[in-house]
PDB file of N, CA and C in Angstrom:
ATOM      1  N   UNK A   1      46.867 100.617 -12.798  1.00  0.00           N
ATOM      2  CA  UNK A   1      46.235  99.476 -12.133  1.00  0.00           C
ATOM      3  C   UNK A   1      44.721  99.581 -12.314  1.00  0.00           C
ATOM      4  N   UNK A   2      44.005  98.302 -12.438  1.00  0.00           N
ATOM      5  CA  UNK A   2      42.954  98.460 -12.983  1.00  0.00           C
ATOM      6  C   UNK A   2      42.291  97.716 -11.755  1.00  0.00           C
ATOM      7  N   UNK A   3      40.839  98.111 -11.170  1.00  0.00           N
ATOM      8  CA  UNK A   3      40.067  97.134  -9.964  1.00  0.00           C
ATOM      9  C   UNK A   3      39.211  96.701 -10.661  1.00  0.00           C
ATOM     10  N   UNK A   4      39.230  95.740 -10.145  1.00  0.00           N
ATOM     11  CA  UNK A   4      37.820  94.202 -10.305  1.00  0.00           C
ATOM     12  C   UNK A   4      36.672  94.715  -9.893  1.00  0.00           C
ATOM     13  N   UNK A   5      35.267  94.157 -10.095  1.00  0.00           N
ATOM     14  CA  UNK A   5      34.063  94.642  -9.920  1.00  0.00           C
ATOM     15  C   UNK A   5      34.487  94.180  -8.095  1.00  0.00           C
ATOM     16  N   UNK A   6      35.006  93.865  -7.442  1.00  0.00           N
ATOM     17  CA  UNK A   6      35.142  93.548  -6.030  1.00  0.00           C
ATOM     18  C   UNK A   6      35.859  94.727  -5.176  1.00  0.00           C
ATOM     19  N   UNK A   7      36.542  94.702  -5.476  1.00  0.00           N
ATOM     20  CA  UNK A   7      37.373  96.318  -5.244  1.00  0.00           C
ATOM     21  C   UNK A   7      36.598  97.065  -5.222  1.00  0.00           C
ATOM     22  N   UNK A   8      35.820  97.650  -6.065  1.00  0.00           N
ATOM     23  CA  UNK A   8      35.138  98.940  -6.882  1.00  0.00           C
ATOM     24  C   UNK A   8      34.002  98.876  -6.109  1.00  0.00           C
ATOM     25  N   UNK A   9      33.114  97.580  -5.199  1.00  0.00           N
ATOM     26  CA  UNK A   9      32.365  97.328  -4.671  1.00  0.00           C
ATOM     27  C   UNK A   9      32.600  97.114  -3.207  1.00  0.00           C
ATOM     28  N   UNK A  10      34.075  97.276  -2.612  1.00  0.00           N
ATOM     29  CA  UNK A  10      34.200  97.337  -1.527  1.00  0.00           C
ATOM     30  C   UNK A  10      34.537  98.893  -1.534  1.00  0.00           C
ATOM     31  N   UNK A  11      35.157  99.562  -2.085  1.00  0.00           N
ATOM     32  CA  UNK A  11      35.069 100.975  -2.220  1.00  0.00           C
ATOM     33  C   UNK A  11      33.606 102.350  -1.776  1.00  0.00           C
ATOM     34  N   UNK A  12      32.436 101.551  -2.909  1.00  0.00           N
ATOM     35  CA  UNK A  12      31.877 102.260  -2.137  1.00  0.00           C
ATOM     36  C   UNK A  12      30.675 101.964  -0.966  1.00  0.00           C
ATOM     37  N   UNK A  13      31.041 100.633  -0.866  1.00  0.00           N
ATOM     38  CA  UNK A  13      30.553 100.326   1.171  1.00  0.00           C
ATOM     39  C   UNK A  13      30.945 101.079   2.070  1.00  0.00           C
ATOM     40  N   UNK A  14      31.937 101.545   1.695  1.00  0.00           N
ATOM     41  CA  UNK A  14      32.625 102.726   2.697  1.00  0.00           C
ATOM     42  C   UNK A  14      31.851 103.694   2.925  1.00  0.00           C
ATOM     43  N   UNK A  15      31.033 104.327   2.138  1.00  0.00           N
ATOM     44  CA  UNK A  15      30.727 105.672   2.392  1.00  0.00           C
ATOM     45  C   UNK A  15      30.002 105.659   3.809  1.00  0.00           C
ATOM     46  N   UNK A  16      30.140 107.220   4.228  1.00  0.00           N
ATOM     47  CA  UNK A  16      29.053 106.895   5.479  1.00  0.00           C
ATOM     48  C   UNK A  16      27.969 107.050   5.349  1.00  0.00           C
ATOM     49  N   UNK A  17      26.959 106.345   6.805  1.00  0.00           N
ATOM     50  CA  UNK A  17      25.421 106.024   6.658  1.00  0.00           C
ATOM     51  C   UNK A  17      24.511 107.040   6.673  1.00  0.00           C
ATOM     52  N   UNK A  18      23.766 107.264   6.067  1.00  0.00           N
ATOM     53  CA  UNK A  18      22.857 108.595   6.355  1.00  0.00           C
ATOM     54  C   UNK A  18      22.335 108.493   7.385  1.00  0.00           C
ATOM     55  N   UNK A  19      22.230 110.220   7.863  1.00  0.00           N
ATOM     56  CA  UNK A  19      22.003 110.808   8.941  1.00  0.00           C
ATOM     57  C   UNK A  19      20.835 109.974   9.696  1.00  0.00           C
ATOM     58  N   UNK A  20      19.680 109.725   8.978  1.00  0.00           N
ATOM     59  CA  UNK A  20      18.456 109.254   9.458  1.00  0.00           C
ATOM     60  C   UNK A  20      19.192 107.611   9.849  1.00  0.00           C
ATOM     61  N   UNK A  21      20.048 107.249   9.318  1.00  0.00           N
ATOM     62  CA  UNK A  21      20.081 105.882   9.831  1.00  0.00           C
ATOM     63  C   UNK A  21      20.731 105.473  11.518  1.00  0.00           C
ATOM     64  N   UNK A  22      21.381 106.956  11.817  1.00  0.00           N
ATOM     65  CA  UNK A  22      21.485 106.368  13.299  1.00  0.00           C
ATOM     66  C   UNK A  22      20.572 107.023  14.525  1.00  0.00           C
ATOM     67  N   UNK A  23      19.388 107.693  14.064  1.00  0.00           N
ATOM     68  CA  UNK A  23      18.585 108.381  14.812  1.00  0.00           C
ATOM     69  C   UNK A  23      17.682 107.347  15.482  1.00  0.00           C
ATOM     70  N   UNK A  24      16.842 107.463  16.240  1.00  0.00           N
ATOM     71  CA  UNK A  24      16.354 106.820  17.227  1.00  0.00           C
ATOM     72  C   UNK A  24      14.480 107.152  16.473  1.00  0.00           C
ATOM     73  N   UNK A  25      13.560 106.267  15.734  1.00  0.00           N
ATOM     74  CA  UNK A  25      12.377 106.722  15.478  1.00  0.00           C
ATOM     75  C   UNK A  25      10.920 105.715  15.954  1.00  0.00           C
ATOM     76  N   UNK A  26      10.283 105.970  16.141  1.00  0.00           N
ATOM     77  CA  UNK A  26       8.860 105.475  16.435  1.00  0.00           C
ATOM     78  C   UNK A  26       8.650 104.656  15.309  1.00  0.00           C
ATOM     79  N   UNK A  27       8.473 102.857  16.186  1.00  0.00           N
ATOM     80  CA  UNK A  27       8.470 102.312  15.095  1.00  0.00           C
ATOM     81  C   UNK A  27       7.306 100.806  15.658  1.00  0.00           C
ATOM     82  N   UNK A  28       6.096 100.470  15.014  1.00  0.00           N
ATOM     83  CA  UNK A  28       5.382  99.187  15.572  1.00  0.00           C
ATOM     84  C   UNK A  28       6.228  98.213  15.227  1.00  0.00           C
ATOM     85  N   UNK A  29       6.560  97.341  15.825  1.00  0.00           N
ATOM     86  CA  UNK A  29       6.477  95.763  15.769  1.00  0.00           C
ATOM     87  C   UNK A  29       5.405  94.901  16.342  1.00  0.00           C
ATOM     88  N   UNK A  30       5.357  93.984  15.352  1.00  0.00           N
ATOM     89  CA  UNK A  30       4.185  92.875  15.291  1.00  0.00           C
ATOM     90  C   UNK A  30       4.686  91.824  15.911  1.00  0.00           C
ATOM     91  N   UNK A  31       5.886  91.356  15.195  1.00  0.00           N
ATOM     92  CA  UNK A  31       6.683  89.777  15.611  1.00  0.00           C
ATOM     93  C   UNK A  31       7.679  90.563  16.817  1.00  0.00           C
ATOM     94  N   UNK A  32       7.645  90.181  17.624  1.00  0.00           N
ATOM     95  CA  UNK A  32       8.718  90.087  19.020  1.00  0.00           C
ATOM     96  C   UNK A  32       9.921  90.197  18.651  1.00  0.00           C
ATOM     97  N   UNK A  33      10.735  91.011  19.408  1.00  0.00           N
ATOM     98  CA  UNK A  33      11.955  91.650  18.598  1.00  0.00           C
ATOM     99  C   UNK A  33      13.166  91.229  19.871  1.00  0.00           C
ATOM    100  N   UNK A  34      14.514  91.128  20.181  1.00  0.00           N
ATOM    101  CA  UNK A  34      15.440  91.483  20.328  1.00  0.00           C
ATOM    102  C   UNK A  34      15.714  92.832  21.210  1.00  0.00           C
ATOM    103  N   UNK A  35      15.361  93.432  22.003  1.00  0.00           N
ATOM    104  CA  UNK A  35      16.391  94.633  22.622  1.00  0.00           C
ATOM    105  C   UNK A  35      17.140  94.823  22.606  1.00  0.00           C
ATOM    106  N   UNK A  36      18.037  95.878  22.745  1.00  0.00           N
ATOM    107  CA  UNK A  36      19.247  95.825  23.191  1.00  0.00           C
ATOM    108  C   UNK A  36      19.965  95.655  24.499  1.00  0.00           C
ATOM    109  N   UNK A  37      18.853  95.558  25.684  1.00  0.00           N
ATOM    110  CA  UNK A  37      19.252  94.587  26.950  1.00  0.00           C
ATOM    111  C   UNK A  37      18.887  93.464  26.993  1.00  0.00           C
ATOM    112  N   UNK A  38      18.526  92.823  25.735  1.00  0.00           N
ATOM    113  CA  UNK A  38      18.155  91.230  25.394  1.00  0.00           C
ATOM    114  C   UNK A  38      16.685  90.625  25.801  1.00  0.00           C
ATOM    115  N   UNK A  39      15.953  91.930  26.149  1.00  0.00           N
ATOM    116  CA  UNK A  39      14.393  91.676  26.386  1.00  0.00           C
ATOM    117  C   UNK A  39      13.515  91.522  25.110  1.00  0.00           C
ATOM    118  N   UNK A  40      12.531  91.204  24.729  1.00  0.00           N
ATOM    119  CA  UNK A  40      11.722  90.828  23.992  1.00  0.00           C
ATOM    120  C   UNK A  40      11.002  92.330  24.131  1.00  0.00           C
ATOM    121  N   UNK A  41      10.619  92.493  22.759  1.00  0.00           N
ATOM    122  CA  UNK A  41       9.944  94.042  23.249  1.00  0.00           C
ATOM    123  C   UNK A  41       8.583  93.424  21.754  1.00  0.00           C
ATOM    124  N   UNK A  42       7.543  94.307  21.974  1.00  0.00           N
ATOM    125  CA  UNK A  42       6.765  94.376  20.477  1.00  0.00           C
ATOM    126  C   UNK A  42       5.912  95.798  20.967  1.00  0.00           C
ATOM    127  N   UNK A  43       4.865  95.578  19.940  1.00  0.00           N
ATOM    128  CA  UNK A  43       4.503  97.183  19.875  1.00  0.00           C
ATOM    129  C   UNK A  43       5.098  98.153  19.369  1.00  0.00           C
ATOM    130  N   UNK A  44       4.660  99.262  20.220  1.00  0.00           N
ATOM    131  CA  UNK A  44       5.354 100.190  19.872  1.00  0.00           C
ATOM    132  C   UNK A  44       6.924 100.565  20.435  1.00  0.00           C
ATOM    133  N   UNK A  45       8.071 100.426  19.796  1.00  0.00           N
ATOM    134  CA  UNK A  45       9.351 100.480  19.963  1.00  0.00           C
ATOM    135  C   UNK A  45      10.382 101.824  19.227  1.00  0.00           C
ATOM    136  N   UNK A  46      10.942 101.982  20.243  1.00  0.00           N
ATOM    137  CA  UNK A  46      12.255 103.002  19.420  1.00  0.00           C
ATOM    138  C   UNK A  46      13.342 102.272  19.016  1.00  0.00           C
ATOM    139  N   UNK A  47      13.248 102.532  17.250  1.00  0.00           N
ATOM    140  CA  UNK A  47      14.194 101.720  16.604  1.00  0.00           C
ATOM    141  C   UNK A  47      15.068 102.651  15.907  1.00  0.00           C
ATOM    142  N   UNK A  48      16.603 102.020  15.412  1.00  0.00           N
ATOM    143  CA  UNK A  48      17.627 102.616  14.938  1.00  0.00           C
ATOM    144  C   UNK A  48      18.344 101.756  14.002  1.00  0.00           C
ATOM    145  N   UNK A  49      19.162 101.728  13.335  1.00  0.00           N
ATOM    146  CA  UNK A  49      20.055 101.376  11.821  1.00  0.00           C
ATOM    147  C   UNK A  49      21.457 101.440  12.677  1.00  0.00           C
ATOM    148  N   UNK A  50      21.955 100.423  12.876  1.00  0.00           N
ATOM    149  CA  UNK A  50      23.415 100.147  13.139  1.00  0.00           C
ATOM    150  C   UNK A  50      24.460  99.238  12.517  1.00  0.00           C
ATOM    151  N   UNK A  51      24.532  99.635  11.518  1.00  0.00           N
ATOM    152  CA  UNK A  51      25.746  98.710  10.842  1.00  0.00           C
ATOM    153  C   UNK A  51      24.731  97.953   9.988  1.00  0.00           C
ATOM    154  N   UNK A  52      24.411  96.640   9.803  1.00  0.00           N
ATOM    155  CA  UNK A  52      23.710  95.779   9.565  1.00  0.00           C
ATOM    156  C   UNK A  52      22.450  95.565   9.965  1.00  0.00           C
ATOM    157  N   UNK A  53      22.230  95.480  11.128  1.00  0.00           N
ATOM    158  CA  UNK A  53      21.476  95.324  11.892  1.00  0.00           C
ATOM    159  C   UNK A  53      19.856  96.372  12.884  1.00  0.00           C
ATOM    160  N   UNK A  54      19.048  96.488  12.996  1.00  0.00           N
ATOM    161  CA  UNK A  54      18.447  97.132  13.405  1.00  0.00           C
ATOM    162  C   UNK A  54      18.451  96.979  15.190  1.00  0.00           C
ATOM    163  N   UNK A  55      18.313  97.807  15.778  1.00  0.00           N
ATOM    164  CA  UNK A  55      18.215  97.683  17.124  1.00  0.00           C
ATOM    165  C   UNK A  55      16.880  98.365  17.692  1.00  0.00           C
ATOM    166  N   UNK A  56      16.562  97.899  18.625  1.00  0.00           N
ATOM    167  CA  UNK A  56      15.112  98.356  19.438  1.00  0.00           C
ATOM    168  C   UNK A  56      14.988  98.683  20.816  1.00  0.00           C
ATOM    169  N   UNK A  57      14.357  99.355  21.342  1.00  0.00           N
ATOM    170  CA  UNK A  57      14.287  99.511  22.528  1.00  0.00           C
ATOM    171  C   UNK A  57      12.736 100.296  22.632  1.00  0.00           C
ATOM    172  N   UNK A  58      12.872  99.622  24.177  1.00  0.00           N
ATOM    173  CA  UNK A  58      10.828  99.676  24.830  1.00  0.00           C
ATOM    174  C   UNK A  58      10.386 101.134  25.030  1.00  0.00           C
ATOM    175  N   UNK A  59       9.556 101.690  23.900  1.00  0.00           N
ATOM    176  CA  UNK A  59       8.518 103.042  23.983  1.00  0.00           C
ATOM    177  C   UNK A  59       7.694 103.091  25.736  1.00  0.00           C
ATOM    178  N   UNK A  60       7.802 103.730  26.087  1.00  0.00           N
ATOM    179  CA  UNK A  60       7.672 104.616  27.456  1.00  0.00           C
ATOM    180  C   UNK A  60       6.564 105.718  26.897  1.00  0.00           C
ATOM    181  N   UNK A  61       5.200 105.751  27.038  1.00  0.00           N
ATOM    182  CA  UNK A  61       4.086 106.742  27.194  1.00  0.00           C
ATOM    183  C   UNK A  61       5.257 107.758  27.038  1.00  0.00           C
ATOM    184  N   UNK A  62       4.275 109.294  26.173  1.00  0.00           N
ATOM    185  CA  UNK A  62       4.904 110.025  26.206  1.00  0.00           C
ATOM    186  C   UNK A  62       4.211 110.655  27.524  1.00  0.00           C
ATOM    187  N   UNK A  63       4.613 111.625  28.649  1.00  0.00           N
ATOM    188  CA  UNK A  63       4.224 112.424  29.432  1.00  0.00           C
ATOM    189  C   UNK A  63       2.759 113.612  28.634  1.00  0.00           C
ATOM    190  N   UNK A  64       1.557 113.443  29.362  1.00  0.00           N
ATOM    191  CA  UNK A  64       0.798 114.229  28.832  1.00  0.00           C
ATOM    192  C   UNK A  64       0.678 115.494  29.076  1.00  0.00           C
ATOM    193  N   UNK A  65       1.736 115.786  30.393  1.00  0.00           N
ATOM    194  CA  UNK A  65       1.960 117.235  30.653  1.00  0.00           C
ATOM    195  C   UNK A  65       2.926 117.197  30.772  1.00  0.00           C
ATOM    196  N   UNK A  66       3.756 118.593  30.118  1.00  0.00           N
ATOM    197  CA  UNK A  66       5.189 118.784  30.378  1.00  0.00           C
ATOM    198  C   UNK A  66       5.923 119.658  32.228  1.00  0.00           C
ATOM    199  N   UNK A  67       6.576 118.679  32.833  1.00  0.00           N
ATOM    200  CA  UNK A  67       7.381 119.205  34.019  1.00  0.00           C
ATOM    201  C   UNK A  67       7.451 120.506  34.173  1.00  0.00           C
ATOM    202  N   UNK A  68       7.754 121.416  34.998  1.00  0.00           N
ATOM    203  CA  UNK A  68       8.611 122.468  35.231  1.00  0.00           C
ATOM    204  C   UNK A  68       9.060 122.706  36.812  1.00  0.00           C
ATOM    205  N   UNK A  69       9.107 121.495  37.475  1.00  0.00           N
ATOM    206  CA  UNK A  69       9.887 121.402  38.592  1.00  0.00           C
ATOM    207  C   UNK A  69      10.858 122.126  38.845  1.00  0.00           C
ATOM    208  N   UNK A  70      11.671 122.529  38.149  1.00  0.00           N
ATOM    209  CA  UNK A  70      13.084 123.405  38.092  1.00  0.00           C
ATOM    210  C   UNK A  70      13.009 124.592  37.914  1.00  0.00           C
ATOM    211  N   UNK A  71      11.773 125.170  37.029  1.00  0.00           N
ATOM    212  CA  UNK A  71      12.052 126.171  36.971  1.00  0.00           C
ATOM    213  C   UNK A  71      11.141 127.007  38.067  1.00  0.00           C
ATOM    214  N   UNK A  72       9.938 126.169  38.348  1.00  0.00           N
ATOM    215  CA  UNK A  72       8.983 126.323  39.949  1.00  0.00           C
ATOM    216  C   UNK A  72       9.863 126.963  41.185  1.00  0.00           C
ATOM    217  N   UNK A  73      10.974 126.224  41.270  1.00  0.00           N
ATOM    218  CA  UNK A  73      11.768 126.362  42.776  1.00  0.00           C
ATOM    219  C   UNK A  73      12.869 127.607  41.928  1.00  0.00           C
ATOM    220  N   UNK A  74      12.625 128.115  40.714  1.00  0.00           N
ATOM    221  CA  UNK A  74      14.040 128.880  40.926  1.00  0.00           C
ATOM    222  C   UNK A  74      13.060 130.716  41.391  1.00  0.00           C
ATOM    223  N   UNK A  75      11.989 130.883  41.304  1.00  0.00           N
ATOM    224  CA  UNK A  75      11.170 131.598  41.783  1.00  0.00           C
ATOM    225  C   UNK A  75      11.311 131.677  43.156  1.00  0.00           C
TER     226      UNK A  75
END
């Protein structure tokens, strides 16, 4: 049996997505984007690779000092 350039091209859509494509990275937007709780976000956003589609969600300051609440009280 011989496949059509269609076959042979649904074959390798299959493979899976690279690693970097479902990670979560630091990303600007200019034009107003979509969330994924359906808010409008721009700036600076954490974006990801899902299927087709890109998804976003709203960057939060990073903390300029790191916590140690937990380990304070185990003293």
């Amino acid at each position: 049996m011989i496949a059509n350039g269609r076959e042979q091209a649904e074959h390798f859509e299959m493979s899976p997505p690279p690693a970097w494509a479902e990670t979560w990275h630091l990303w600007t937007v200019l034009m107003p984007r979509r969330s994924i709780s359906g808010k409008l976000v721009f700036g600076q956003v954490w974006r990801r690779r899902t299927g087709r589609k890109w998804e976003y969600k709203k960057f939060l300051k990073y903390q300029s000092k790191p916590r140690f609440d937990r380990l304070d009280q185990a003293d």
